[in-house]
C-alpha atoms as a PDB file:
ATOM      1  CA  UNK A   1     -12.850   5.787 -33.414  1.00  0.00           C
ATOM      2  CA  UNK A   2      -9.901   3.800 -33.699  1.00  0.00           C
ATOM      3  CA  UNK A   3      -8.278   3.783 -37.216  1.00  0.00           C
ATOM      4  CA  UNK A   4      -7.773   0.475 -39.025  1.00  0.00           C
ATOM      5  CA  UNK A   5      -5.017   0.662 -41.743  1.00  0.00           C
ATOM      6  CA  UNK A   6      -5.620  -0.864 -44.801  1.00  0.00           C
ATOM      7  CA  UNK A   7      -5.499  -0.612 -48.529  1.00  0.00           C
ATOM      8  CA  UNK A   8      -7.501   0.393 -50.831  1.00  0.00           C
ATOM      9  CA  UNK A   9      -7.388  -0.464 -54.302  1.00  0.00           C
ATOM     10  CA  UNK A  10      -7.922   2.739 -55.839  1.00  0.00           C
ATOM     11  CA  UNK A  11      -8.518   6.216 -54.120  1.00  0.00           C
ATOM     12  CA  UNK A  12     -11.517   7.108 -56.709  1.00  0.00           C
ATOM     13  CA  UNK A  13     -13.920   4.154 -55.483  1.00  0.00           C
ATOM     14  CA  UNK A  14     -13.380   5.109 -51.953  1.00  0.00           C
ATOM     15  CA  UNK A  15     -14.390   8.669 -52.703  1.00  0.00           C
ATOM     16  CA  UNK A  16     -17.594   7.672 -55.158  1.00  0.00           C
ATOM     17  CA  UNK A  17     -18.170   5.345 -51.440  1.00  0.00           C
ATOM     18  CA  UNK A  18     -17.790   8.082 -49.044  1.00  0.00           C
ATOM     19  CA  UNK A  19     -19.529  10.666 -50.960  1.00  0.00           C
ATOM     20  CA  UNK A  20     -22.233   8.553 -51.705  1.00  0.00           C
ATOM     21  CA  UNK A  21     -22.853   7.224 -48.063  1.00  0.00           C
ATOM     22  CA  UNK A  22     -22.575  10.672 -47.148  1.00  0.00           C
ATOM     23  CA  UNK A  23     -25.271  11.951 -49.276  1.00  0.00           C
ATOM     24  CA  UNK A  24     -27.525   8.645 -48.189  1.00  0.00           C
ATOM     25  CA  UNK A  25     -27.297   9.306 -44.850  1.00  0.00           C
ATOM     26  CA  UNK A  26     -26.541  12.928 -43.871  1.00  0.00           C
ATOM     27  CA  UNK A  27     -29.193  14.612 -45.989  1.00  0.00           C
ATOM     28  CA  UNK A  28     -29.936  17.114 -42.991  1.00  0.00           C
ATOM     29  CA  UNK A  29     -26.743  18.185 -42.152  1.00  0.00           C
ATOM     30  CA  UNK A  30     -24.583  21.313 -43.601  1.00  0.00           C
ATOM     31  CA  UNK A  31     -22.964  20.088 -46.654  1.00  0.00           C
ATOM     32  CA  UNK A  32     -23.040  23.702 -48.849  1.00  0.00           C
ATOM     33  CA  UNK A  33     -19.369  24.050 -49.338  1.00  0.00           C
ATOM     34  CA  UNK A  34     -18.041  25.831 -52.389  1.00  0.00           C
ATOM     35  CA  UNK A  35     -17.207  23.128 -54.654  1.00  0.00           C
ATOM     36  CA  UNK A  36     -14.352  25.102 -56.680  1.00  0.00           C
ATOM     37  CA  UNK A  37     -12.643  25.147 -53.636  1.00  0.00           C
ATOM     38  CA  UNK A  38     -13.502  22.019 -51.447  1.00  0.00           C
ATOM     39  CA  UNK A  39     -14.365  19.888 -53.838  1.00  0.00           C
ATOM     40  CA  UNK A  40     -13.135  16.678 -52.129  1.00  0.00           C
ATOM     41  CA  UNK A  41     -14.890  17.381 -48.639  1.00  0.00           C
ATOM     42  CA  UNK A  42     -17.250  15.222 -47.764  1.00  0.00           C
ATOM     43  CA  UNK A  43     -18.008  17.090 -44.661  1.00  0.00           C
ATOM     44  CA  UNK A  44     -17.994  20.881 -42.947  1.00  0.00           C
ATOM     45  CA  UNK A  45     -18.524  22.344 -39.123  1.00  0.00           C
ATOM     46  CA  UNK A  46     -18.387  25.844 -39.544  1.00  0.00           C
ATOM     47  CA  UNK A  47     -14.639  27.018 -41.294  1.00  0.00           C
ATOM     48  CA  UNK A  48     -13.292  23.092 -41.120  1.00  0.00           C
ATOM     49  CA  UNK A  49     -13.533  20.707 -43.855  1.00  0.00           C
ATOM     50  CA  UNK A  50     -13.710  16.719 -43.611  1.00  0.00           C
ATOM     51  CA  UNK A  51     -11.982  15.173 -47.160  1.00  0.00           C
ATOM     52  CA  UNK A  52     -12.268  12.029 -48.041  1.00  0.00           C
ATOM     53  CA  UNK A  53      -8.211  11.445 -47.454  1.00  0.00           C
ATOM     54  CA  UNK A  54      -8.692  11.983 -43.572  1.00  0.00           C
ATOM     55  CA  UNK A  55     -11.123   8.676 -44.008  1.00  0.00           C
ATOM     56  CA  UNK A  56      -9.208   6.796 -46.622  1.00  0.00           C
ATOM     57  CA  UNK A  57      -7.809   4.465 -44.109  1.00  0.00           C
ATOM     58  CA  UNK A  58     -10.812   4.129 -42.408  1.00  0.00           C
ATOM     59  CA  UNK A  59     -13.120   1.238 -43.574  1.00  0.00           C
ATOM     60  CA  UNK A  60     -11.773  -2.282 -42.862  1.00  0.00           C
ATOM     61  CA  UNK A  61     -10.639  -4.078 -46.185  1.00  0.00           C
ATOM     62  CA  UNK A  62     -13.062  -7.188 -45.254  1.00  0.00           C
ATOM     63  CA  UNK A  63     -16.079  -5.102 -44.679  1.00  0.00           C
ATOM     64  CA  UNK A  64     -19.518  -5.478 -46.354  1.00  0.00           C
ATOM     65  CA  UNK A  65     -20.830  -2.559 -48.177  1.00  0.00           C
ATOM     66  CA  UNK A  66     -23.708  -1.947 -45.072  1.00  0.00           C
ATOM     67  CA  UNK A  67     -20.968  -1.660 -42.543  1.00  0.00           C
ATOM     68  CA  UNK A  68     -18.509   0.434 -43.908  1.00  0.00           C
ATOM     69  CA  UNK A  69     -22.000   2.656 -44.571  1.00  0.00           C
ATOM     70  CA  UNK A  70     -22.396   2.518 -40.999  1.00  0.00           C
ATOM     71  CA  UNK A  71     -18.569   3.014 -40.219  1.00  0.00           C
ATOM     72  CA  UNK A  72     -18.094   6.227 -42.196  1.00  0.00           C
ATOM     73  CA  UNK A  73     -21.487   7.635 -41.210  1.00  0.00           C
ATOM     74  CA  UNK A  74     -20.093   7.076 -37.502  1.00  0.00           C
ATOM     75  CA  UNK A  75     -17.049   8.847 -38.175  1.00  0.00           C
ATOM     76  CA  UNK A  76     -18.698  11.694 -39.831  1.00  0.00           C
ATOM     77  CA  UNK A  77     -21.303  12.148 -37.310  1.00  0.00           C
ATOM     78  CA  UNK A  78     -18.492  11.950 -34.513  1.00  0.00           C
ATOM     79  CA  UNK A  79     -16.623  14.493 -36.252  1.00  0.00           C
ATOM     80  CA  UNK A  80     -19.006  16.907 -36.258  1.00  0.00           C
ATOM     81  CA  UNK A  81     -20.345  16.849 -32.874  1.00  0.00           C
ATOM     82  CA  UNK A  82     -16.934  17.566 -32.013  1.00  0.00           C
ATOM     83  CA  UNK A  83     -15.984  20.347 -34.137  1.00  0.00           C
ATOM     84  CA  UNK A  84     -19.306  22.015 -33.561  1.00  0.00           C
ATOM     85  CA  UNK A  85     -18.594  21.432 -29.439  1.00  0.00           C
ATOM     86  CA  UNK A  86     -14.946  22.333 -30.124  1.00  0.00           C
ATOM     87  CA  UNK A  87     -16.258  25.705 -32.177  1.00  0.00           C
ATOM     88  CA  UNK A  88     -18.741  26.616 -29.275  1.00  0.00           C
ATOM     89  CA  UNK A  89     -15.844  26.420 -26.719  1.00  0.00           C
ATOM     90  CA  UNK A  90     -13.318  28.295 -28.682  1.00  0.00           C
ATOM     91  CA  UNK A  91     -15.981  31.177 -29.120  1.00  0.00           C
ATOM     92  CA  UNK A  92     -16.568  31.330 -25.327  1.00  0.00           C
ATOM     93  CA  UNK A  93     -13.764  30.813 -23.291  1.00  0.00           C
ATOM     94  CA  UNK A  94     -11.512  33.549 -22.525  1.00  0.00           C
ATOM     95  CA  UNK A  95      -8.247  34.045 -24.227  1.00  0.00           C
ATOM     96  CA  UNK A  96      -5.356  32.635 -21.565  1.00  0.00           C
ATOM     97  CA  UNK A  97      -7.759  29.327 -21.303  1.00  0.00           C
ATOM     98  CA  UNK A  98      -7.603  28.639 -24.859  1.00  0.00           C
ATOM     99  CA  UNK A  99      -3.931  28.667 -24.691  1.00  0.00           C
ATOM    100  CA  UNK A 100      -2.580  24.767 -24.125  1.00  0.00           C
ATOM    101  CA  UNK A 101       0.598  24.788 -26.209  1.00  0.00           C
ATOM    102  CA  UNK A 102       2.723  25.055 -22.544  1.00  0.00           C
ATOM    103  CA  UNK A 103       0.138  22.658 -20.953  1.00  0.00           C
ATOM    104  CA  UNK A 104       0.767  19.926 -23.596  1.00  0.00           C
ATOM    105  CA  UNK A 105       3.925  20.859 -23.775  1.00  0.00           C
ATOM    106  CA  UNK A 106       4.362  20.133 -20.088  1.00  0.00           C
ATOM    107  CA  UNK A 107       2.632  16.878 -20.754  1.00  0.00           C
ATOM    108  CA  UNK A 108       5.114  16.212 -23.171  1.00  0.00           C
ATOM    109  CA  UNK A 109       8.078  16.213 -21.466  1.00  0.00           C
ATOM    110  CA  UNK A 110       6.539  14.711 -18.455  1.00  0.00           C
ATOM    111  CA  UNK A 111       5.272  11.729 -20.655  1.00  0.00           C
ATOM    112  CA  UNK A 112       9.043  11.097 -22.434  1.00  0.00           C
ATOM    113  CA  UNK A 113      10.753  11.474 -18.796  1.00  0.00           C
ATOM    114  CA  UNK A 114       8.387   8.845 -17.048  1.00  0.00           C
ATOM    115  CA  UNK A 115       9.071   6.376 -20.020  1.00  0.00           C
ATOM    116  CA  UNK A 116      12.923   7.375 -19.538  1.00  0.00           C
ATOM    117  CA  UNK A 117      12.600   6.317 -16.025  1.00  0.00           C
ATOM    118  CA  UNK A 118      10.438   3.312 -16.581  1.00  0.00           C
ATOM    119  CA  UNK A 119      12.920   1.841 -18.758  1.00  0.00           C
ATOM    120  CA  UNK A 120      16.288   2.896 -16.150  1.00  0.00           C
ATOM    121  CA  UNK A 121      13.814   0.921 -13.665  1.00  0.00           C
ATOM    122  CA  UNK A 122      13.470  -2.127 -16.056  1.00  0.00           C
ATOM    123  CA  UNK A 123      17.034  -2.538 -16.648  1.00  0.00           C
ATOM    124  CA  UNK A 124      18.655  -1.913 -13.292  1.00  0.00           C
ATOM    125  CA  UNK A 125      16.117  -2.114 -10.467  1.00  0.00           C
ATOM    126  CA  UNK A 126      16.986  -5.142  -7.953  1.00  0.00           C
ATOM    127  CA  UNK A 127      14.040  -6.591  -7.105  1.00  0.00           C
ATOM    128  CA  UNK A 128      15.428  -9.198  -4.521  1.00  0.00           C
ATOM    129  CA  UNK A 129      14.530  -8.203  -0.783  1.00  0.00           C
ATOM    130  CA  UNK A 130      15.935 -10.945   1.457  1.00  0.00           C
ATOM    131  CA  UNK A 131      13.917 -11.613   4.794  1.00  0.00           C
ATOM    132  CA  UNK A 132      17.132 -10.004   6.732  1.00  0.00           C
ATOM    133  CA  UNK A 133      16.160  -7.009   5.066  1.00  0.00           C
ATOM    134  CA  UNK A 134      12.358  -7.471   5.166  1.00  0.00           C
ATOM    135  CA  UNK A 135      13.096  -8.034   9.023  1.00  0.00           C
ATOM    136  CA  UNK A 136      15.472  -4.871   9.715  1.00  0.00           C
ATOM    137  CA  UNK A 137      12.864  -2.546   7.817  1.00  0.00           C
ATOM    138  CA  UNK A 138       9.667  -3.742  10.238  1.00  0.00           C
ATOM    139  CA  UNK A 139      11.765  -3.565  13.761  1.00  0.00           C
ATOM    140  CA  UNK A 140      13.226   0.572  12.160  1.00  0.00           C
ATOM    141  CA  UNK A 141       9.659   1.181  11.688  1.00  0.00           C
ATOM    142  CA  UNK A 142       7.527  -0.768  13.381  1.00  0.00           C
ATOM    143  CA  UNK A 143       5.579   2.807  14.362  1.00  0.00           C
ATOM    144  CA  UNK A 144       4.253   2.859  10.361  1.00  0.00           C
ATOM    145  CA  UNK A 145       2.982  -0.425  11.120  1.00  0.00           C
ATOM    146  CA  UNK A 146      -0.063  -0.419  14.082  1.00  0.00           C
ATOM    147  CA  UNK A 147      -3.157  -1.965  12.716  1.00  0.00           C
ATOM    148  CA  UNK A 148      -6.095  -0.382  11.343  1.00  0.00           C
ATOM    149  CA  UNK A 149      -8.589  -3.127  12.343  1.00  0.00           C
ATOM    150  CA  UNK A 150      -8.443  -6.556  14.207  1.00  0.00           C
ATOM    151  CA  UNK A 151      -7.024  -9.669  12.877  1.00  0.00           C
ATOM    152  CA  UNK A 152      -7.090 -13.466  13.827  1.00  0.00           C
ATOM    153  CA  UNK A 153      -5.394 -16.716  13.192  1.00  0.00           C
ATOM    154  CA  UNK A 154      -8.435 -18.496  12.795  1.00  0.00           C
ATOM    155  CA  UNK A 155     -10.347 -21.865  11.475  1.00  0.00           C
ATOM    156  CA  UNK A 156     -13.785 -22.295  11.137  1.00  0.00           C
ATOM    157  CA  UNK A 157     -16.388 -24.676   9.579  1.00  0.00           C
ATOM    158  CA  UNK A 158     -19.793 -24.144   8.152  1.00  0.00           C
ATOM    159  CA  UNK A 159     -21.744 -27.330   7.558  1.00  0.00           C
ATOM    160  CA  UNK A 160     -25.507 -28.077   7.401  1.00  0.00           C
ATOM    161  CA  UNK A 161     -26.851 -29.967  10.181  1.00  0.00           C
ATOM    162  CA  UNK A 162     -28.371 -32.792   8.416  1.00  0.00           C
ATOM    163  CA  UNK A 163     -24.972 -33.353   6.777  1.00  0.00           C
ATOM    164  CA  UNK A 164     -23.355 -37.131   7.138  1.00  0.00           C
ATOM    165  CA  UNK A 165     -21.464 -37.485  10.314  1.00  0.00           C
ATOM    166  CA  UNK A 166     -22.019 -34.112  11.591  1.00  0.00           C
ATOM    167  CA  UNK A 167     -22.151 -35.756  15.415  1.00  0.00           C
ATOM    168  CA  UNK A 168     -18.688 -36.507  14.976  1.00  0.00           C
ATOM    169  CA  UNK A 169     -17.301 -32.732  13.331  1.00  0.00           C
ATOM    170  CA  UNK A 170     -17.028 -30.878  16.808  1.00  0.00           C
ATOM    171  CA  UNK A 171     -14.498 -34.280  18.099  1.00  0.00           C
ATOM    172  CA  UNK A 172     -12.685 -33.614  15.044  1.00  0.00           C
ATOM    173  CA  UNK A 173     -12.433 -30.168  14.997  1.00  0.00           C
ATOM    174  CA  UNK A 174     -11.048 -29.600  18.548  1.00  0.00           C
ATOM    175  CA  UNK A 175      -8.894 -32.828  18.354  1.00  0.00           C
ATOM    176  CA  UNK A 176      -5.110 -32.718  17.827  1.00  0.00           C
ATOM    177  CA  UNK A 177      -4.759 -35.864  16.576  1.00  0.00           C
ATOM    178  CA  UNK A 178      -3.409 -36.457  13.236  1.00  0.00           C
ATOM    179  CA  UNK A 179      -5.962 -39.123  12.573  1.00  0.00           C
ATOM    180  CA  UNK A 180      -8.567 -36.929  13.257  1.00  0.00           C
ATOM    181  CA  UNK A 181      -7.220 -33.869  11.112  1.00  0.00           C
ATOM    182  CA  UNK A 182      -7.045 -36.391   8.481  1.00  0.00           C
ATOM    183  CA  UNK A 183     -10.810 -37.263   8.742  1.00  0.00           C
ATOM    184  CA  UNK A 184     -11.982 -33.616   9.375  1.00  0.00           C
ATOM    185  CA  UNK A 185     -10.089 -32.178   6.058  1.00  0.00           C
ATOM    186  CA  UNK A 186     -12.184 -35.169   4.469  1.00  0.00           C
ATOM    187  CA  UNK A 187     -15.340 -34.495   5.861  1.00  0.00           C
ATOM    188  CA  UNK A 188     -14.813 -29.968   4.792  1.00  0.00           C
ATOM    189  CA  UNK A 189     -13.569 -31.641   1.294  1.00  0.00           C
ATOM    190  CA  UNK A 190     -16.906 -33.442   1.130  1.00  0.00           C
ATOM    191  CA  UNK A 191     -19.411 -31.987   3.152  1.00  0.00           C
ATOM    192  CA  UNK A 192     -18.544 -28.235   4.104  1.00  0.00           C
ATOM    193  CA  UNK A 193     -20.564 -25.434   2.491  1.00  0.00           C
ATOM    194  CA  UNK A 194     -17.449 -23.255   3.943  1.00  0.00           C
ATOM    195  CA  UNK A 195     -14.311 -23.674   5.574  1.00  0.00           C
ATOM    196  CA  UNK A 196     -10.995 -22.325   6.495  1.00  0.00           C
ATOM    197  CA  UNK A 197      -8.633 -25.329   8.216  1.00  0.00           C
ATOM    198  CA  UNK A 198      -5.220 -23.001   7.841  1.00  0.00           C
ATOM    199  CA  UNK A 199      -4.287 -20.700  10.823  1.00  0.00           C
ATOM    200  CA  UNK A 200      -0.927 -20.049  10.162  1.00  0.00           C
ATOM    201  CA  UNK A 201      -2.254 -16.868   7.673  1.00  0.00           C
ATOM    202  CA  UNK A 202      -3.933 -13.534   9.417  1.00  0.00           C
ATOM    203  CA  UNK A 203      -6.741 -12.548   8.149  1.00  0.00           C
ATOM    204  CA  UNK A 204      -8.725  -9.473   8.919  1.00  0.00           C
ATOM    205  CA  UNK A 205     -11.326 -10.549  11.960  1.00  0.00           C
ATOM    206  CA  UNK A 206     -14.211  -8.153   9.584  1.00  0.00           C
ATOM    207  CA  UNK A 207     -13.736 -11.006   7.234  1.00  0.00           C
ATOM    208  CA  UNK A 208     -14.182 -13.971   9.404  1.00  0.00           C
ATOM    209  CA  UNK A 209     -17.586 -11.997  10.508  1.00  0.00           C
ATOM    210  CA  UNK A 210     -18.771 -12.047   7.154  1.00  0.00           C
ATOM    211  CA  UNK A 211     -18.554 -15.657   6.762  1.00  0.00           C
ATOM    212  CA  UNK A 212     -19.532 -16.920  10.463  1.00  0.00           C
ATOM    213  CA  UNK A 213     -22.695 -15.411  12.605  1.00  0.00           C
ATOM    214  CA  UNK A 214     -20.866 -14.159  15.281  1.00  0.00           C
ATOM    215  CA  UNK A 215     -22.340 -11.204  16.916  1.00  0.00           C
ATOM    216  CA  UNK A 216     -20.551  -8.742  18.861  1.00  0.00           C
ATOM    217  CA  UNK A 217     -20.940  -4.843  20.168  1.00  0.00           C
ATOM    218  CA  UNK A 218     -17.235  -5.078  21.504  1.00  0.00           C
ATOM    219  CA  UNK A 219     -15.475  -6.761  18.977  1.00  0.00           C
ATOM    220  CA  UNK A 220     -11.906  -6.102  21.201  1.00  0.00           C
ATOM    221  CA  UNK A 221     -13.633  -8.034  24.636  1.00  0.00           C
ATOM    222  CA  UNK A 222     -15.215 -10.488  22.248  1.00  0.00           C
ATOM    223  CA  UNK A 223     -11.523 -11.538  21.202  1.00  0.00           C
ATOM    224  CA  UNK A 224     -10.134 -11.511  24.323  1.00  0.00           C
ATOM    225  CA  UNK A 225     -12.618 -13.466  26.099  1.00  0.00           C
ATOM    226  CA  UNK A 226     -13.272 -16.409  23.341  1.00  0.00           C
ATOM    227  CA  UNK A 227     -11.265 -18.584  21.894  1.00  0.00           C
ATOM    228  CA  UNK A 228     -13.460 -21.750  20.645  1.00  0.00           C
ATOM    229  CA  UNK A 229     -17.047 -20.654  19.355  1.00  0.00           C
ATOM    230  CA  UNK A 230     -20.176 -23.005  18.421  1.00  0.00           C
ATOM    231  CA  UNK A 231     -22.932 -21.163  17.025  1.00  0.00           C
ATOM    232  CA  UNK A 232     -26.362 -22.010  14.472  1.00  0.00           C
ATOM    233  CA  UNK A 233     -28.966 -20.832  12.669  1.00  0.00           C
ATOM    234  CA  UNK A 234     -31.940 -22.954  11.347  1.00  0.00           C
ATOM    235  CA  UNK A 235     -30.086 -25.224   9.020  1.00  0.00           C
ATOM    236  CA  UNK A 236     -26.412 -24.459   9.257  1.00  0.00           C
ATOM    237  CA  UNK A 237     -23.825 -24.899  12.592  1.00  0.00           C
ATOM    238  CA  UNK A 238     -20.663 -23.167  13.144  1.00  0.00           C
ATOM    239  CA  UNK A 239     -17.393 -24.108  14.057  1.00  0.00           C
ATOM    240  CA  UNK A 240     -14.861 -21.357  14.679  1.00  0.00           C
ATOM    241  CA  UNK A 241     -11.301 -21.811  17.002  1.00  0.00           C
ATOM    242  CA  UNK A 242      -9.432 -18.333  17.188  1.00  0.00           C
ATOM    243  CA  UNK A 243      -5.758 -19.194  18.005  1.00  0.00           C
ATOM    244  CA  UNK A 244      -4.324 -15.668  18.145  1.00  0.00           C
ATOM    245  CA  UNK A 245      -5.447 -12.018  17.387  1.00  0.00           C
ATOM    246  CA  UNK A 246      -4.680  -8.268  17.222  1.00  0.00           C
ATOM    247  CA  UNK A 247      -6.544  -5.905  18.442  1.00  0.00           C
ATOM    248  CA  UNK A 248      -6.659  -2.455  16.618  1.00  0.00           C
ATOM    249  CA  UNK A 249      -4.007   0.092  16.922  1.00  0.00           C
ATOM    250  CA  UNK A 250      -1.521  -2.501  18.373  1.00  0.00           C
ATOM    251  CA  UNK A 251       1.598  -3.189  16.288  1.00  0.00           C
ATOM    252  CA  UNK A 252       1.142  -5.437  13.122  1.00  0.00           C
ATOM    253  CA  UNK A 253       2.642  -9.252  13.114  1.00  0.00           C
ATOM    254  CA  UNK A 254       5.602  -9.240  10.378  1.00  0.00           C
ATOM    255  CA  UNK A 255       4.228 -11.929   8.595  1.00  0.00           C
ATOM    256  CA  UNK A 256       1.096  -9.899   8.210  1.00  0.00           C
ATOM    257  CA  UNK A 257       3.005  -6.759   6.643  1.00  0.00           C
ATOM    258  CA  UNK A 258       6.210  -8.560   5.280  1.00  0.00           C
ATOM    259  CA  UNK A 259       4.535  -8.318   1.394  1.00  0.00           C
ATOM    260  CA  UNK A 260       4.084  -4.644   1.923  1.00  0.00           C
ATOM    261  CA  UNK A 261       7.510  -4.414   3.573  1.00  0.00           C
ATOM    262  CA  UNK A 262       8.520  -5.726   0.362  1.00  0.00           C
ATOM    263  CA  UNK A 263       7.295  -3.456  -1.582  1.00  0.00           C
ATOM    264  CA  UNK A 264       8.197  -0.241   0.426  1.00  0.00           C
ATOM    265  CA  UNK A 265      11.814  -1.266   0.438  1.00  0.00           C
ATOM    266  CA  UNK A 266      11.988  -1.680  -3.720  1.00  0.00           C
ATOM    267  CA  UNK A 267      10.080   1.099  -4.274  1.00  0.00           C
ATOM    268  CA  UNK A 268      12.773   3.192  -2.125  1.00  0.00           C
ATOM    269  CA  UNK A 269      15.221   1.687  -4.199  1.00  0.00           C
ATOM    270  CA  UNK A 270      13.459   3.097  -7.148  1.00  0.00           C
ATOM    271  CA  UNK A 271      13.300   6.350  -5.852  1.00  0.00           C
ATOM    272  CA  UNK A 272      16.767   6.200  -4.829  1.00  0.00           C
ATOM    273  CA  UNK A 273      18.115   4.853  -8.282  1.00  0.00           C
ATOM    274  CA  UNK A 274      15.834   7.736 -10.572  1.00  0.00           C
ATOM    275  CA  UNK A 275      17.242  10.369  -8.018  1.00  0.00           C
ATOM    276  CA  UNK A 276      20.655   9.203  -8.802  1.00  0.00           C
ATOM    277  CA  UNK A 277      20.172   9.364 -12.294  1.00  0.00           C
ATOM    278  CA  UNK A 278      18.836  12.653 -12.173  1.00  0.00           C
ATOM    279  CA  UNK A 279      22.044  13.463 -10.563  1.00  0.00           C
ATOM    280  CA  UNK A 280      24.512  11.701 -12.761  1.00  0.00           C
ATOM    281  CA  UNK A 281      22.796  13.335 -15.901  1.00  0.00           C
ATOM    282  CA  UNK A 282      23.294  17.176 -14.394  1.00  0.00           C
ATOM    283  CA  UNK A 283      26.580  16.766 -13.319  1.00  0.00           C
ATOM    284  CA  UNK A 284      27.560  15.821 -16.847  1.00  0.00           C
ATOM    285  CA  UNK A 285      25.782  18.253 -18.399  1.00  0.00           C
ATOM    286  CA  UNK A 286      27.427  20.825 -15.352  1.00  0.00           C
ATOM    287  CA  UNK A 287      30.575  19.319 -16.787  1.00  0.00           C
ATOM    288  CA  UNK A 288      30.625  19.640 -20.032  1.00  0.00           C
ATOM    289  CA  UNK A 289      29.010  23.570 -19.829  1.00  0.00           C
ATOM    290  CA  UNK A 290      25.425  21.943 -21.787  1.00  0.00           C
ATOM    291  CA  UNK A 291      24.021  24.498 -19.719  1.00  0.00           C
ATOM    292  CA  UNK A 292      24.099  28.374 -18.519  1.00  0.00           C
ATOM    293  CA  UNK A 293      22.343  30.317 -16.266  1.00  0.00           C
ATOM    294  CA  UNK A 294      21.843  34.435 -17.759  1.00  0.00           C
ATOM    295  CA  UNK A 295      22.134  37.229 -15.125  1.00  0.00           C
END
């Protein structure tokens, strides 16, 4: 449980509190500690003692008397399933696994170098990739970059056949008039239950499947054999023009991998800068003797 600092006025009445909710609503649980001796525990697993400092911060200063009963009896309970799992596990395991003071120390140091490097990133990373770049990176490696699945340039509408002016969508739809782009984005804005009027963006042909009934056994022939589809089911027709596609393993369209370009190229740079840094810091150290190596 999270801790919630407050405080209290007075380190008696939060005693008198815990002991009391203690007593109210642990009656079954081990509380025969020698009172000479522990006489502030409110709590014991075995050897290990719970006091009533280790919950002094631990009741918010707003909270009515029935839930900070409720909070303390939560930490207490928690406490002791823990020890009492912790206990059985310390009893059990052999020696070398008990021993974590290299493992968190390992932790350690890998936890204070990643924030080390996070922050070097912050404050000296360049972010900018310019399209020259973007560009040089895809033709280098354009061998990283064959597709995993098809893709199209594709629109489509899904309408409902009783739908105003529905004799009138297929004209529209395969016209390249601006007039009658005009009136079909009206009618998808209006009347469409789904549409997609931009084919400039690829989008993954699975995708387009999902959303349109097209069905296929040869999704590669299918592609290569149809360009402009009309297809229904009992209340809905289907409008779908493919105006290019990819078929899977062939090389992937820039503009279809330029954001992960992107990304590749800065996160080289990251490696690149961290390595260097590495490299600055141990020739310093090299030359300034902050280190030795003992035959």
């Amino acid at each position: 449980m999270k801790k919630q600092h407050i405080t209290f006025n007075g380190s008696g009445l939060l005693l008198a509190f815990a002991g009391t909710v203690f007593l109210m609503s642990c009656n079954n649980l081990p509380v025969n500690f020698k009172k000479d001796k522990n006489k502030n525990a409110i709590a014991r697993v075995y050897d290990k003692y719970l006091y009533s400092h280790d919950i002094k911060d631990l009741v918010p200063k707003d909270a009515t008397p029935q839930d900070s009963s409720m909070i303390v009896k939560s930490f207490i309970d928690d406490w002791i399933k823990q020890n009492i799992v912790l206990h059985q596990a310390e009893s059990n395991l052999l020696e070398e696994h008990k021993n974590v003071e290299r493992q968190l120390q390992e932790y350690r140091n890998s936890l204070i170098t990643f924030a080390y490097e996070q922050e070097l990133v912050r404050q000296r990373l360049d972010t900018t990739v310019t399209e020259q770049e973007i560009e040089q990176y895809y033709n280098d490696n354009k061998q990283n970059f064959l597709l995993k699945s098809n893709i199209v340039k594709a629109t489509f509408i899904k309408a409902a056949k009783k739908t105003p002016k529905i004799d009138k969508l297929k004209t529209w739809f395969n016209s390249s008039k601006e007039k009658d782009r005009q009136l079909l984005e009206e009618f998808c804005f209006q009347y469409a239950i789904d549409y997609s009027l931009n084919d400039n963006d690829w989008m993954q042909f699975d995708d387009l499947l999902k959303r349109v009934p097209i069905k296929t056994y040869d999704k590669e022939e299918f592609l290569r054999n149809n360009r402009n589809i009309e297809t229904a089911d009992s209340v809905n027709i289907y409008l779908i023009k493919i105006t290019d596609f990819k078929t899977n393993e062939s090389v992937s369209p820039l503009d279809f991998v330029k954001d992960n370009i992107k990304n590749l190229i800065i996160n080289k740079r990251k490696l690149a800068l961290i390595e260097q840094m590495q490299k600055s810091a141990f020739d310093q150290a090299l030359k300034n003797n902050d280190f030795e190596i003992y035959k």
